[in-house]
C-alpha atoms as a PDB file:
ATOM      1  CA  UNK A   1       0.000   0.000   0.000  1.00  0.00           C
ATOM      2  CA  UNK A   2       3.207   2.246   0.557  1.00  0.00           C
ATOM      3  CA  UNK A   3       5.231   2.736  -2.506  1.00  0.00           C
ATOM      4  CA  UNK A   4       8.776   4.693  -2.671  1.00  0.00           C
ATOM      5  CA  UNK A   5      10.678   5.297  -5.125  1.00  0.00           C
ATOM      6  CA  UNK A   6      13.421   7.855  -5.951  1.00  0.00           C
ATOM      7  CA  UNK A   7      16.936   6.248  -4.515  1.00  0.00           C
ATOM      8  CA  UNK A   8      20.025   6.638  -6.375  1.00  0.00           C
ATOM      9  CA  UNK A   9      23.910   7.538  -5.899  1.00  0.00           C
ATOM     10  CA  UNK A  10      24.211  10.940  -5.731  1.00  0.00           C
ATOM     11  CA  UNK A  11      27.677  12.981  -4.286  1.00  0.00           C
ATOM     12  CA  UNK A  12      28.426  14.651  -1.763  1.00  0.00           C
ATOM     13  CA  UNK A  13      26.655  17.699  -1.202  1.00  0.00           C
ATOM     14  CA  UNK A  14      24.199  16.980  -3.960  1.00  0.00           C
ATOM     15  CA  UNK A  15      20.258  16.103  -3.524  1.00  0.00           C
ATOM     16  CA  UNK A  16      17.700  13.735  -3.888  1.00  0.00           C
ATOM     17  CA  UNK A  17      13.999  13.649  -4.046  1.00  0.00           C
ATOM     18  CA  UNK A  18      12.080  10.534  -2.038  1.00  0.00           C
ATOM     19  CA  UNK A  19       8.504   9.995  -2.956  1.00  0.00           C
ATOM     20  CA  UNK A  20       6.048   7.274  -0.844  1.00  0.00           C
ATOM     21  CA  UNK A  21       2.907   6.989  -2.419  1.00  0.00           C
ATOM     22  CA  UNK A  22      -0.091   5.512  -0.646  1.00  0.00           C
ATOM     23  CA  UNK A  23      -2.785   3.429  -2.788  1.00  0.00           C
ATOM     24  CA  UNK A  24      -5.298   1.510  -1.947  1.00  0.00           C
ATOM     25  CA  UNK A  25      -7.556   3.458   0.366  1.00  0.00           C
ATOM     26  CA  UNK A  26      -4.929   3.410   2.856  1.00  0.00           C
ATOM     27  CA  UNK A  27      -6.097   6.587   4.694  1.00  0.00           C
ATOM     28  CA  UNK A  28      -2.983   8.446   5.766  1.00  0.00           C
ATOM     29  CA  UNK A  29      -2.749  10.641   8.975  1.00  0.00           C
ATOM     30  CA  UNK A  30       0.960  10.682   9.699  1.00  0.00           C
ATOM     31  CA  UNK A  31       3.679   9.763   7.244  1.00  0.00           C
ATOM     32  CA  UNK A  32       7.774   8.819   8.106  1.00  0.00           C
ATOM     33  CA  UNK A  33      10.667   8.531   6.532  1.00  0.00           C
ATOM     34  CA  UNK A  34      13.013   5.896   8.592  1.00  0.00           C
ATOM     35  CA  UNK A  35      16.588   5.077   7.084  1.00  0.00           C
ATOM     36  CA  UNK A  36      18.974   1.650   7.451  1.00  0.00           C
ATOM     37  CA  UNK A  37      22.378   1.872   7.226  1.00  0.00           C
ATOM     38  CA  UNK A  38      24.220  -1.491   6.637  1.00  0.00           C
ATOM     39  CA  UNK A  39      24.722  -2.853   9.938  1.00  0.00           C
ATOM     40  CA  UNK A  40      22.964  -0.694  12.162  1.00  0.00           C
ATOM     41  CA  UNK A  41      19.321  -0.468  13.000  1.00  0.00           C
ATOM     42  CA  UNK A  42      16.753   1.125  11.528  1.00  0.00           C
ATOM     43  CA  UNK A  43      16.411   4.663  12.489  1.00  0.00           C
ATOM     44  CA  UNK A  44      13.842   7.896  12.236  1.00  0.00           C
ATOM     45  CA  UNK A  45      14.308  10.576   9.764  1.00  0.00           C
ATOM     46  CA  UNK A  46      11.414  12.650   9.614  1.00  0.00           C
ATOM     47  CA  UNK A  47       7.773  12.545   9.822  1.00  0.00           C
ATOM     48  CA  UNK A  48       4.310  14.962   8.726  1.00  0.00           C
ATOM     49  CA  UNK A  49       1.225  15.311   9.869  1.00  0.00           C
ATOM     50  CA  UNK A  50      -0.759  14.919   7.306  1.00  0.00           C
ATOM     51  CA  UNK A  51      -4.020  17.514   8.174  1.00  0.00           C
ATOM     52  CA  UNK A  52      -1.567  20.262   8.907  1.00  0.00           C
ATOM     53  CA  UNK A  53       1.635  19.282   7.888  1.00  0.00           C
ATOM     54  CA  UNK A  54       3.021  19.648  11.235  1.00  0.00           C
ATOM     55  CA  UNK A  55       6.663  18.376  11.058  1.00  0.00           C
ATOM     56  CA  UNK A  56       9.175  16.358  12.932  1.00  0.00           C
ATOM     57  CA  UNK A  57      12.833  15.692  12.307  1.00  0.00           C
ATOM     58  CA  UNK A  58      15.634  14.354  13.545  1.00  0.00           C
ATOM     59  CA  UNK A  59      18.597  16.456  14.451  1.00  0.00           C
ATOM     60  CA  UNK A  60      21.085  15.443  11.715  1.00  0.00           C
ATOM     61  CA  UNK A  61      18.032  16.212   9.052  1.00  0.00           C
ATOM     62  CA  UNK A  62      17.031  19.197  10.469  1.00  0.00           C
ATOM     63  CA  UNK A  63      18.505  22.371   8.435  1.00  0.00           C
ATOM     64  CA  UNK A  64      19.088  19.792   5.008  1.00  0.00           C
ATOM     65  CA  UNK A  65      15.698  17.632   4.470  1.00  0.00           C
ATOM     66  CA  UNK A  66      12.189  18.665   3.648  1.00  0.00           C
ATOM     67  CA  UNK A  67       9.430  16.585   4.733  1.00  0.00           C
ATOM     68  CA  UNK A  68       6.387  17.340   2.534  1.00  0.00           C
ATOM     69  CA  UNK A  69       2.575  15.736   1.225  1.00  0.00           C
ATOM     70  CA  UNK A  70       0.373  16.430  -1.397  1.00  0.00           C
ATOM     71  CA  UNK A  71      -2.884  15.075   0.019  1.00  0.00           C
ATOM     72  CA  UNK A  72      -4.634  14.763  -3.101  1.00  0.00           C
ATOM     73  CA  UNK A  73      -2.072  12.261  -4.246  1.00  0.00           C
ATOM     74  CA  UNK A  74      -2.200  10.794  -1.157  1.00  0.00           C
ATOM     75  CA  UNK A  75       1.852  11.026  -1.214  1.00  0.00           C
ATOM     76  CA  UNK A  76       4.213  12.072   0.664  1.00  0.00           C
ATOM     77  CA  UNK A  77       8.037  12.953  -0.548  1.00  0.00           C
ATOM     78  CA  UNK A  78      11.470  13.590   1.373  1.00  0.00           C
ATOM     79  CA  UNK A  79      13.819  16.503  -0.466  1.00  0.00           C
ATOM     80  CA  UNK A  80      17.002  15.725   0.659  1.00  0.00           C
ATOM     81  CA  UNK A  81      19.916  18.487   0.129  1.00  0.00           C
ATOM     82  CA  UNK A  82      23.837  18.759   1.157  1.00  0.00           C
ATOM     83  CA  UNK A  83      23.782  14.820   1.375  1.00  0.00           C
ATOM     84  CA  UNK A  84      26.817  13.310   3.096  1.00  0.00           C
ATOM     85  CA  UNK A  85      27.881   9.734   2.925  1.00  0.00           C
ATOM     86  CA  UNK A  86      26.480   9.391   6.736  1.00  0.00           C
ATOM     87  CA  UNK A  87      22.898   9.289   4.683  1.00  0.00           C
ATOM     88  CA  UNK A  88      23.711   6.390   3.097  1.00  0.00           C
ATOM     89  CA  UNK A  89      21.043   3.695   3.480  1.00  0.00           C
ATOM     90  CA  UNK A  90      17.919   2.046   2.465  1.00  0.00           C
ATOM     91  CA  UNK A  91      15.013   4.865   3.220  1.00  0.00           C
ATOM     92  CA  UNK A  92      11.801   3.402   4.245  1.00  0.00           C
ATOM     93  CA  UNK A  93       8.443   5.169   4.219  1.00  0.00           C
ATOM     94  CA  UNK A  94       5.884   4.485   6.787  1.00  0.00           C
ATOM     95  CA  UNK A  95       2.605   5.380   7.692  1.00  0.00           C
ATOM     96  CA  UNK A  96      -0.313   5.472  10.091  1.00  0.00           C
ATOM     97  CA  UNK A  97      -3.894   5.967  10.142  1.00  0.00           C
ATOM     98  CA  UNK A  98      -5.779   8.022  13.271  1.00  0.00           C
ATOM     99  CA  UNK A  99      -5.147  11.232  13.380  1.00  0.00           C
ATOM    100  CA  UNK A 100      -3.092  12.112  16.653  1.00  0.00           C
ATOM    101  CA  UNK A 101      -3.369  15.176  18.881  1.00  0.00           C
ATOM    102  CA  UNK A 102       0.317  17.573  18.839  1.00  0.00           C
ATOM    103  CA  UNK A 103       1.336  15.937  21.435  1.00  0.00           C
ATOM    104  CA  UNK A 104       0.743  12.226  20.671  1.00  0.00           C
ATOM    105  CA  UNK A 105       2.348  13.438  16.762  1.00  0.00           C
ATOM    106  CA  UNK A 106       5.378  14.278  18.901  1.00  0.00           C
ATOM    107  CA  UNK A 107       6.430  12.067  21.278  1.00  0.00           C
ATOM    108  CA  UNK A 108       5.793   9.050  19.125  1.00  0.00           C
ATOM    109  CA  UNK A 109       6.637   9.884  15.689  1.00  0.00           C
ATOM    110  CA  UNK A 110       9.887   8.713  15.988  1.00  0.00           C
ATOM    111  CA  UNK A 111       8.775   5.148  17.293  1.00  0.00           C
ATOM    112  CA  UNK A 112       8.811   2.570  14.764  1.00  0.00           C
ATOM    113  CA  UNK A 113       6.126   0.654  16.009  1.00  0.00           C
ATOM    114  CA  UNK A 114       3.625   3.355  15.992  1.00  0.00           C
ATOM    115  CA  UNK A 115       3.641   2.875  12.042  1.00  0.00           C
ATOM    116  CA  UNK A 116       0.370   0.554  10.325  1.00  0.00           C
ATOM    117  CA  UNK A 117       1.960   0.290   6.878  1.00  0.00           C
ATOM    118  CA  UNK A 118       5.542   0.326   5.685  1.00  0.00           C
ATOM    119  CA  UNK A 119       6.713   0.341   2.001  1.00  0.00           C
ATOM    120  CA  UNK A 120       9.705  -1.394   0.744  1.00  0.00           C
ATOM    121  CA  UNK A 121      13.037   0.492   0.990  1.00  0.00           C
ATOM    122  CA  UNK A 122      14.550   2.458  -1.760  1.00  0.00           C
ATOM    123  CA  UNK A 123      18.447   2.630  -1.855  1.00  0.00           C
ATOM    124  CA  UNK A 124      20.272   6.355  -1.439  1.00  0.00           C
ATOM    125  CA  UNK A 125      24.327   6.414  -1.667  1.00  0.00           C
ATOM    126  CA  UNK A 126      26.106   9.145  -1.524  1.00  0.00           C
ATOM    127  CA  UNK A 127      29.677   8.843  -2.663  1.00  0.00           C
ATOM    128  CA  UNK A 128      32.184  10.298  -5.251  1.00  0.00           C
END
């Protein structure tokens, strides 16, 4: 039901463009981006409210990634700018229905489990 696309191998301090589209009458309230890095566990990125657009990010994408949604597509996309091998990784998108109150959004939007519906990774290496 979660669909991403948009991974490539890009250099340092270029961009890329992640796009998770949601099908099937999945209803989407909050989306995530989550990233894997060979070896280590999986880890949060950023997330959106969806009625809203209230963000969330982690510190080392704060300042360089843009979390957006385009609810009539019912998808969601990650810009990512001034990339740095440390972003290499398999990005996962993830979603939930129920919409949560601010404070719900933000003290569990970072918590994998909290997700209903995760698409299939999409591989982002940066490297010269």
């Amino acid at each position: 039901q979660l669909q991403a696309s948009g991974g490539g191998l890009v250099q340092p301090g270029g961009s890329l463009r992640l796009s998770c589209a949601a099908s099937g009458g999945f209803k989407t309230d909050v989306m995530a981006w989550f990233r894997q890095a060979p070896g280590k566990e999986r880890e949060f990125v950023a997330a959106i409210r969806w009625s809203g657009g209230n963000t969330y990010y982690t510190d080392s994408a704060k300042g360089r990634f843009t979390i957006s949604r385009v609810n009539a597509k019912n998808t969601g996309y990650l810009q990512m700018n001034s990339l740095n091998p440390e972003d290499t990784g398999v990005y996962y998108c993830a979603a939930r229905t129920g919409y949560p109150i601010l404070s719900v959004y933000y003290s569990s939007a970072s918590n994998r489990d909290w997700y209903d519906s995760w698409g299939h990774g999409t591989q982002v290496t940066v490297s010269s």
